[in-house]
Protein backbone atom coordinates (compact mmCIF):
# COMPACT_ATOMS: atom_id res chain seq x y z
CA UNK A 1 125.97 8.17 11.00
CA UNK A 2 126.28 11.85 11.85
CA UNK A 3 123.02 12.59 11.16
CA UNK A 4 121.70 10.16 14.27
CA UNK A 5 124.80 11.99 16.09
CA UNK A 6 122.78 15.16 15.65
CA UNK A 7 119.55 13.69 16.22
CA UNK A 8 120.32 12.03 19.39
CA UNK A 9 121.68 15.56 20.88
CA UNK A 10 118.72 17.36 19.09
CA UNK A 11 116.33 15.46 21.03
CA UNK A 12 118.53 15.43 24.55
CA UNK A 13 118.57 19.21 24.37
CA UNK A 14 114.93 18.62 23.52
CA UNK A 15 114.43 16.72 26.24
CA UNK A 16 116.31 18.83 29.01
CA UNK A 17 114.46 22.11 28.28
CA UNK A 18 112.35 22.81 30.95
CA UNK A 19 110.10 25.81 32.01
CA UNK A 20 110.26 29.56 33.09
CA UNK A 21 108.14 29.55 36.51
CA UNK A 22 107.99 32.44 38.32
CA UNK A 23 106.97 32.72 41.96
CA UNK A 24 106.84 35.37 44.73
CA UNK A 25 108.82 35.56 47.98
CA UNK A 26 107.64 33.04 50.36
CA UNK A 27 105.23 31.15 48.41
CA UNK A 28 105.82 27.41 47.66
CA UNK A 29 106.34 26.07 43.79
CA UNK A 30 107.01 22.29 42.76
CA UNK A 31 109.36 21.87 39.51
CA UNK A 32 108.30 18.79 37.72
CA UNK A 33 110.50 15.96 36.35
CA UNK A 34 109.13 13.70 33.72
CA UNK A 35 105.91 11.79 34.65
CA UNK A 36 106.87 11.39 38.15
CA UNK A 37 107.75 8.06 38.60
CA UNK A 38 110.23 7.12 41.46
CA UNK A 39 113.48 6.52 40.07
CA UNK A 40 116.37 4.66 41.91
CA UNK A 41 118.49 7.26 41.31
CA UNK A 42 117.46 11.15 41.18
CA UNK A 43 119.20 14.21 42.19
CA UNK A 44 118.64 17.76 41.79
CA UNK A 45 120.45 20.40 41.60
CA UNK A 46 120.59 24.31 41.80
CA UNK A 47 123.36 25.42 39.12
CA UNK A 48 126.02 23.07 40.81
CA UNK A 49 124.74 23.14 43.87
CA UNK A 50 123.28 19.72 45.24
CA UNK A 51 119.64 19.95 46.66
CA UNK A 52 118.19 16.57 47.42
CA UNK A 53 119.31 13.13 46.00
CA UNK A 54 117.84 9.82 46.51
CA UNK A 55 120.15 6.58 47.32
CA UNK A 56 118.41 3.29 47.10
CA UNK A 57 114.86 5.08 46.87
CA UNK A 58 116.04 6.94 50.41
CA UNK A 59 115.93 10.80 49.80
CA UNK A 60 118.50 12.52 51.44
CA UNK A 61 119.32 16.51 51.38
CA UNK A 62 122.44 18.66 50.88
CA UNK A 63 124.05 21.49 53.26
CA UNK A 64 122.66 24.82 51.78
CA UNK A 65 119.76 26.96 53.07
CA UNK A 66 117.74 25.48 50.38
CA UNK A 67 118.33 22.24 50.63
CA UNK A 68 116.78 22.58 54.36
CA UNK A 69 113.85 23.78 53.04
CA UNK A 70 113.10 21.03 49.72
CA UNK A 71 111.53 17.71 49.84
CA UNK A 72 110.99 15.65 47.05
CA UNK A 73 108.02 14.10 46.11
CA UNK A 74 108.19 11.34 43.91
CA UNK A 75 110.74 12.86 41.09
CA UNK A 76 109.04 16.26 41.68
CA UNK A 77 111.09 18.77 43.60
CA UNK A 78 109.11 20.85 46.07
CA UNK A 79 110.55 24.13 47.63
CA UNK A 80 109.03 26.42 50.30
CA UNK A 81 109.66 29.78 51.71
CA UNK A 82 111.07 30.89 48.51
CA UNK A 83 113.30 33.94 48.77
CA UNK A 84 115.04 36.10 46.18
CA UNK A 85 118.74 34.36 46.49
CA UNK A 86 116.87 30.91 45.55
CA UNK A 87 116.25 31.56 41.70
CA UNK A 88 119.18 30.17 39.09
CA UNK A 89 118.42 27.05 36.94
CA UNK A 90 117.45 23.79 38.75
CA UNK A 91 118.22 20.61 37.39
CA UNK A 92 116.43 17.59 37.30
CA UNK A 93 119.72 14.11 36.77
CA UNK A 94 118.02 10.58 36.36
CA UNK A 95 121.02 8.27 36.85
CA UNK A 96 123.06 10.85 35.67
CA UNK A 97 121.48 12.35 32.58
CA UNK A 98 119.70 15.45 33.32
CA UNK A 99 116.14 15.02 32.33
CA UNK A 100 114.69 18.30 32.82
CA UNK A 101 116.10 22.29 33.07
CA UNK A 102 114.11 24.16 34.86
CA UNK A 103 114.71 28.16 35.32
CA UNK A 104 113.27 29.44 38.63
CA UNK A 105 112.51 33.02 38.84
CA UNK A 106 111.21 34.90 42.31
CA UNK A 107 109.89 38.11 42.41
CA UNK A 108 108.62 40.97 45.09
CA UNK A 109 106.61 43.89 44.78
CA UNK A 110 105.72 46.58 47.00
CA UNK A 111 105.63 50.35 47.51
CA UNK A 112 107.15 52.32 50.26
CA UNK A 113 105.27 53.99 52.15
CA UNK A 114 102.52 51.00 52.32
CA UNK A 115 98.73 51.86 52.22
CA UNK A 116 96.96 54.83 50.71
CA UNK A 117 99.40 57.69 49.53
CA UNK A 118 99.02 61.11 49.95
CA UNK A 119 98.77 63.88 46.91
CA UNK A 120 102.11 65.81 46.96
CA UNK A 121 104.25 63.27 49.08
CA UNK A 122 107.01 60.99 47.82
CA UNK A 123 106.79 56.86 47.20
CA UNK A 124 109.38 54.56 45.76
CA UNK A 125 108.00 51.68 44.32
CA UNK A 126 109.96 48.50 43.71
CA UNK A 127 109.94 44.79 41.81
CA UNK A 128 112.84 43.07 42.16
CA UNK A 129 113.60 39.78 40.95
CA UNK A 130 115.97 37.05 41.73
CA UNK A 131 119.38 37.28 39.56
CA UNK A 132 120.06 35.01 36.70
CA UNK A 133 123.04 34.92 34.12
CA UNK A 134 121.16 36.20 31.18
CA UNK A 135 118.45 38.72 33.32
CA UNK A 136 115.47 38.86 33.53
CA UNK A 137 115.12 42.34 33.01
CA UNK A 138 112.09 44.76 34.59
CA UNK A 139 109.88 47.23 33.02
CA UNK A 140 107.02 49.26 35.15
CA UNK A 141 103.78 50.68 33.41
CA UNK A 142 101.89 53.28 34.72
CA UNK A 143 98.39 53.88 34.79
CA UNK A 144 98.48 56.19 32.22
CA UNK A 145 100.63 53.47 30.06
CA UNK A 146 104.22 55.85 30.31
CA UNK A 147 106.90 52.57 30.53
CA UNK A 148 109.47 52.72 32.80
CA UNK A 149 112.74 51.01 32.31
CA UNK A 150 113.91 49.73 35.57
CA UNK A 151 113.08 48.28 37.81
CA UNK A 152 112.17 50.92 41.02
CA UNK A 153 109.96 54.19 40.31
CA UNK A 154 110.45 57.41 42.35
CA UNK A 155 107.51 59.43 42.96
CA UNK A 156 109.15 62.55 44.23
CA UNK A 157 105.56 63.87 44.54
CA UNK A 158 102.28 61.88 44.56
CA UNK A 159 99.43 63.32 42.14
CA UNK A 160 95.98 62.06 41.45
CA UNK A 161 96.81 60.58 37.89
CA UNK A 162 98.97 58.42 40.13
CA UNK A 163 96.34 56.34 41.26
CA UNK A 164 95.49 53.09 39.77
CA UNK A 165 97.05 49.53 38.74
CA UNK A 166 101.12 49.60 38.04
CA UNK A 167 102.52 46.78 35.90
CA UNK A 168 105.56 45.21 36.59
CA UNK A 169 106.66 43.47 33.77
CA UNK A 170 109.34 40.45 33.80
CA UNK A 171 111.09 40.12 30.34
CA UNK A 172 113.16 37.22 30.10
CA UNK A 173 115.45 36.22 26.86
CA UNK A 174 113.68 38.93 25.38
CA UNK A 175 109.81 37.75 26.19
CA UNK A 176 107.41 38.33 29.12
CA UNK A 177 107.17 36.06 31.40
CA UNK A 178 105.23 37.29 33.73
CA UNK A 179 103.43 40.56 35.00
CA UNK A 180 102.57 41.56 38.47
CA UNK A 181 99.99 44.07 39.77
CA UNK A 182 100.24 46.53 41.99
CA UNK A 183 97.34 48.94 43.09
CA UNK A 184 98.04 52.51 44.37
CA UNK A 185 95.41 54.21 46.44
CA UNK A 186 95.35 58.36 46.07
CA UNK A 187 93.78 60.50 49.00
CA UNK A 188 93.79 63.94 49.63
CA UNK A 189 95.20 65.61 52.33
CA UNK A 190 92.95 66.19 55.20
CA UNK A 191 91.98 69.91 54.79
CA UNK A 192 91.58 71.82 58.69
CA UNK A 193 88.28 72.57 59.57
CA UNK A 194 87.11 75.78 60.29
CA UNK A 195 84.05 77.20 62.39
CA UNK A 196 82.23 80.40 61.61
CA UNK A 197 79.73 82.81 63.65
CA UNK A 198 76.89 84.87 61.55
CA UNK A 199 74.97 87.48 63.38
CA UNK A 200 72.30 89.37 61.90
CA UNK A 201 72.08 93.11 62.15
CA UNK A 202 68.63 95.06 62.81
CA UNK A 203 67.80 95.30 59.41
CA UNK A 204 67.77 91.36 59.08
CA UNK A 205 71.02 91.24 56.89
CA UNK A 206 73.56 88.62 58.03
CA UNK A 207 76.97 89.99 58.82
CA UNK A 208 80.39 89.03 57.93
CA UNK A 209 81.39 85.90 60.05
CA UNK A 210 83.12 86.81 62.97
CA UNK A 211 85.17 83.75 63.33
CA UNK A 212 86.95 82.59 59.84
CA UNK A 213 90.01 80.48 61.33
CA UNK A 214 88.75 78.59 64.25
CA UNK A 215 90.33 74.86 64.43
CA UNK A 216 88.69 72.59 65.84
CA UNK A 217 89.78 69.39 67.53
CA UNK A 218 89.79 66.61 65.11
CA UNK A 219 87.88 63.66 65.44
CA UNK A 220 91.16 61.52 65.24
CA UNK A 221 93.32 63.26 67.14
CA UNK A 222 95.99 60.80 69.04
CA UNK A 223 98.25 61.42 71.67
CA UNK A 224 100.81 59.30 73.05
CA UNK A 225 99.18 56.40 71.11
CA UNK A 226 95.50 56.74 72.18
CA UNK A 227 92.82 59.09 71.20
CA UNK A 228 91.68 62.38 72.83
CA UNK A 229 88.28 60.89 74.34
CA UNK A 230 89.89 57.55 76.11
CA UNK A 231 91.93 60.39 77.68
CA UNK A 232 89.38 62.54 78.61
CA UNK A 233 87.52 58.76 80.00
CA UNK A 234 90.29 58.44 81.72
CA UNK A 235 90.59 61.76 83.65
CA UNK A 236 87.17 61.85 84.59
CA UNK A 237 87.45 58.45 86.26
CA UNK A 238 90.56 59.85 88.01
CA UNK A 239 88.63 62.68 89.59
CA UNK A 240 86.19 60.35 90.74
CA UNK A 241 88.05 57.93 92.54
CA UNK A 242 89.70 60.80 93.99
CA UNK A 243 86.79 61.97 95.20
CA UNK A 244 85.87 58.74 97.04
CA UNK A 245 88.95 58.21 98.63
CA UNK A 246 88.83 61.86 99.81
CA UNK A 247 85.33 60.83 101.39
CA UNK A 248 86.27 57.69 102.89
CA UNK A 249 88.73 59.52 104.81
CA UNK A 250 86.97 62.39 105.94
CA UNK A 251 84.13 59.28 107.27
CA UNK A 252 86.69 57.34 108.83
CA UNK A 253 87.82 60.29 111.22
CA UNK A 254 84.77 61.59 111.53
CA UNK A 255 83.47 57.58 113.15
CA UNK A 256 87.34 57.85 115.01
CA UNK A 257 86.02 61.25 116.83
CA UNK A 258 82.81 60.25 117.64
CA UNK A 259 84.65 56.69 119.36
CA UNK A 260 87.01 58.77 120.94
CA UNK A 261 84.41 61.19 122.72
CA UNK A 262 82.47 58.42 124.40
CA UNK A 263 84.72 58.26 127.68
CA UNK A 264 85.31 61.77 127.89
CA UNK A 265 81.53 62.88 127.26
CA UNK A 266 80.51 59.81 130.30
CA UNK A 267 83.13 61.70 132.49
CA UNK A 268 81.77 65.11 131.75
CA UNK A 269 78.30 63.90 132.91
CA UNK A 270 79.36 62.49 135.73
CA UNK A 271 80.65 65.42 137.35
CA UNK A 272 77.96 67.42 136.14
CA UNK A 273 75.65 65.47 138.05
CA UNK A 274 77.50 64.67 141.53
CA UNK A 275 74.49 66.37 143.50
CA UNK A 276 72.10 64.06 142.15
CA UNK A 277 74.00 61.09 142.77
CA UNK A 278 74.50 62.08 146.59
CA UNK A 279 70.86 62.26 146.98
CA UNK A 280 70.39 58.97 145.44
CA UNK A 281 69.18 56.26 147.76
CA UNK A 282 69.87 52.86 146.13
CA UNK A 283 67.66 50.24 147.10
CA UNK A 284 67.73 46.48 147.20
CA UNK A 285 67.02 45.62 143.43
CA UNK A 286 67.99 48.31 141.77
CA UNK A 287 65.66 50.87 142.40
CA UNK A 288 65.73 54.20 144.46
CA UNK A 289 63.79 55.00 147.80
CA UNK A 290 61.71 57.11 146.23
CA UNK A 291 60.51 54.42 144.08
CA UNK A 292 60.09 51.86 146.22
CA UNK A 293 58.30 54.16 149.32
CA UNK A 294 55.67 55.18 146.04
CA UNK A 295 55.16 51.30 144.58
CA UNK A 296 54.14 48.77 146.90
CA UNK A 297 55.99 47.54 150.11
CA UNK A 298 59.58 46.71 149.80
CA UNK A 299 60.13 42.66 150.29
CA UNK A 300 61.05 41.74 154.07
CA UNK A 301 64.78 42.25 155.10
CA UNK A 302 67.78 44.53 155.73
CA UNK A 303 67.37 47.59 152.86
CA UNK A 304 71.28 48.92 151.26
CA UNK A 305 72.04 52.05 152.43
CA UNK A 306 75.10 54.55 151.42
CA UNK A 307 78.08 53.68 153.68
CA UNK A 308 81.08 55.02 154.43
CA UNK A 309 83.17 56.78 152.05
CA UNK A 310 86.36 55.14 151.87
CA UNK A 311 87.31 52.74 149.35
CA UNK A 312 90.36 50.73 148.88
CA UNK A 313 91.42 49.92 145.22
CA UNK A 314 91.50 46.32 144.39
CA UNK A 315 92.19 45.85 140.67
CA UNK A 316 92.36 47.81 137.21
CA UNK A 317 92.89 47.81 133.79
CA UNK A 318 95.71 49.09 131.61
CA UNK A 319 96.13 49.39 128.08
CA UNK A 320 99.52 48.89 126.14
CA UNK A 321 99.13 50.83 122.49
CA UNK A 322 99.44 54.17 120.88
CA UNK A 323 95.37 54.58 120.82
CA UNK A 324 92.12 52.97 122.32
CA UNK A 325 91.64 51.76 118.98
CA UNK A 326 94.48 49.18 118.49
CA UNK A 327 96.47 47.59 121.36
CA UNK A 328 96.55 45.00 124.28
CA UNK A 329 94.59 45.17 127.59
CA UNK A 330 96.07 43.80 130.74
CA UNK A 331 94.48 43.11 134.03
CA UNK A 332 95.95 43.54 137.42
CA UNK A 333 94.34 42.28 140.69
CA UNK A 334 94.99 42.25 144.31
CA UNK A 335 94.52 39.17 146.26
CA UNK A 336 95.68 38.22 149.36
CA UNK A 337 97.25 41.67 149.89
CA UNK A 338 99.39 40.55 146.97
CA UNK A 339 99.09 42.83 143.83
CA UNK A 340 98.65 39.66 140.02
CA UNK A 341 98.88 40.53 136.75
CA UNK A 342 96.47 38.80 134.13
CA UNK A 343 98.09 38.69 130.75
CA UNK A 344 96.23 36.31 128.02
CA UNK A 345 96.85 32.98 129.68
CA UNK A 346 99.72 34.25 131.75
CA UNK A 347 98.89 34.73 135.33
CA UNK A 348 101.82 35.75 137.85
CA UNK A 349 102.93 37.80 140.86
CA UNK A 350 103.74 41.61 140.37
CA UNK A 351 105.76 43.40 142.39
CA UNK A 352 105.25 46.75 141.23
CA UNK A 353 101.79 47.47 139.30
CA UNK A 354 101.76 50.68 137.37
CA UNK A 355 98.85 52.27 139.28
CA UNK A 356 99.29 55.68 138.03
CA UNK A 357 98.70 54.15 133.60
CA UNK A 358 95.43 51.92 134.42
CA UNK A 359 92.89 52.50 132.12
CA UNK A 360 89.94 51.87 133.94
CA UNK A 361 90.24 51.41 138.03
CA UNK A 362 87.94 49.11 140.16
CA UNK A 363 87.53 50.29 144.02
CA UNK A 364 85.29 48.55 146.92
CA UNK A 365 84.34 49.70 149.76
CA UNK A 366 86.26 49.67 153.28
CA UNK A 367 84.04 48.73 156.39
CA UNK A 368 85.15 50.66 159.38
């Protein structure tokens, strides 16, 4: 009788060991349970911790971080976004016998600084793995093969025999379980370049360079986040707009000038010419004596000739506005010996016209 005792918790213990899987932070792993049959009843746990249960074939989930981030499928429990606080043992209960121990094990590895190191500067590099009650533990192998028995490496200074494929190592009840790569990149500093002169003398030997320490500008020199020739782009497109706002101001008052001088140039040619409009003798039509006495006949009837000079001033133009550019015209004009002002479409009496700010002034003769 106590030998099927110990058989039947031989093969229960038999039954309830499960695997070692080990997965990185934020991949995705599915622990098994049996074959994968639904069961009415199957739970899972995390240590004590409830994950996901099913009542009456309807899965439902715990409270913990984890639990928010499991589904079951079938029997199988499937976890995503792992991170380093979900390792432990997981446990697989079929109607309250655990069927399956699993033992969940999540691991990172990187070095700091990322990317290609530099000979002579420092790196730390680091695999850490998810805390269990009995380990794991973690070894790192160099290139060379030197172990290392923890789990972060300080590289206080970067040399070429550092470059190559680390091993991290995961030993687990005293086997490994796993080993991760990780590949370190070596460069050497970028040496400053220099630019030499060589002259030769009269006797066709080259001299000494006369310019052993000259820097140059390198290629990928940044500033401010962006690299010397999108700054040099960028000032010569400066000076150029510049430029062509500077011109299209200088054309804009040289056009205002030239509109400006019109009135003042008619006046100036005006005066300069009174003689020759005193001696003008304006004909019917439009054309002067002279003309018409050396064309043919004039056409029958009374012929215009220059009467009296006095005129009487019966309407003119002022201007509102700080420049015969921009403004508002206004019209006045006298009818019926009564002085109206023409505004847009307002029309009405004014009593006192501002003769002395009219802009241009309209006159007719008196008869006497």
């Amino acid at each position: 009788m106590k030998m099927i005792v110990w058989m039947g918790l031989v093969l229960g213990a038999l039954s309830a060991a499960g695997d070692v899987i080990v997965a990185k932070v934020g991949d995705t792993r599915e622990l098994p349970c049996g074959d994968g049959s639904m069961q009415p009843t199957v739970s899972w746990y995390r240590g004590n911790e409830l994950i996901v249960y099913t009542s009456q074939r309807i899965p439902r989930k715990g409270t913990g971080d984890i639990a928010r981030r499991s589904s079951l499928r079938n029997k199988h429990l499937k976890i995503s976004g792992l991170t380093e606080a979900d390792g432990g043992k997981f446990r697989c209960n079929v109607k309250g016998i655990d069927r399956v121990v699993h033992t969940l094990v999540v691991i990172s590895v990187w070095v700091t600084p990322s990317g290609a190191l530099l000979v002579g500067s420092a790196a730390t590099l680091q695999c850490k793995v998810s805390k269990l009650d009995s380990g794991p533990s973690v070894e790192w192998t160099g290139p060379d093969g030197q172990s290392h028995k923890e789990s972060q490496v300080v590289l206080s200074a970067v040399a070429a025999s550092d470059a190559g494929s680390w091993q991290c190592k995961i030993i687990y009840e005293g086997t490994v379980i796993h080993t991760e790569s990780l590949n370190i990149a070596i460069t050497e500093p970028a040496l400053a370049t220099t630019k030499s002169t060589t002259r030769s003398n009269s006797k066709g030997d080259v001299d000494n360079p006369t310019c052993l320490n000259c820097d140059t500008l390198p290629s990928d020199a940044v500033f401010l986040g962006l690299k010397w020739w999108i700054w040099l782009a960028i000032g010569v497109s400066s000076i150029v707009v510049i430029l062509l706002i500077v011109c299209v101001i200088v054309t804009c008052i040289r056009i205002r000038r030239k509109k400006s001088n019109i009135p003042d140039r008619a006046v100036d040619w005006i005066f300069s010419h009174l003689d020759d409009l005193e001696s003008m003798d304006v004909s019917e039509g439009g054309r002067s004596a002279a003309e018409s006495e050396g064309g043919r006949d004039p056409p029958p009837g009374p012929r215009v000739r220059d009467g009296p000079g006095k005129y009487e001033l019966f309407a003119f133009v002022s201007h509102m506005g700080t420049s015969t550019m921009c403004g508002h015209y206004v019209c006045h004009i006298k009818k019926d010996q009564q002085w109206v002002i023409f505004n847009n479409q307002k029309v009405c009496a004014s009593e006192k016209p501002p003769k002395d700010l009219g802009y241009l002034y309209f006159y007719r003769r008196v008869a006497e």
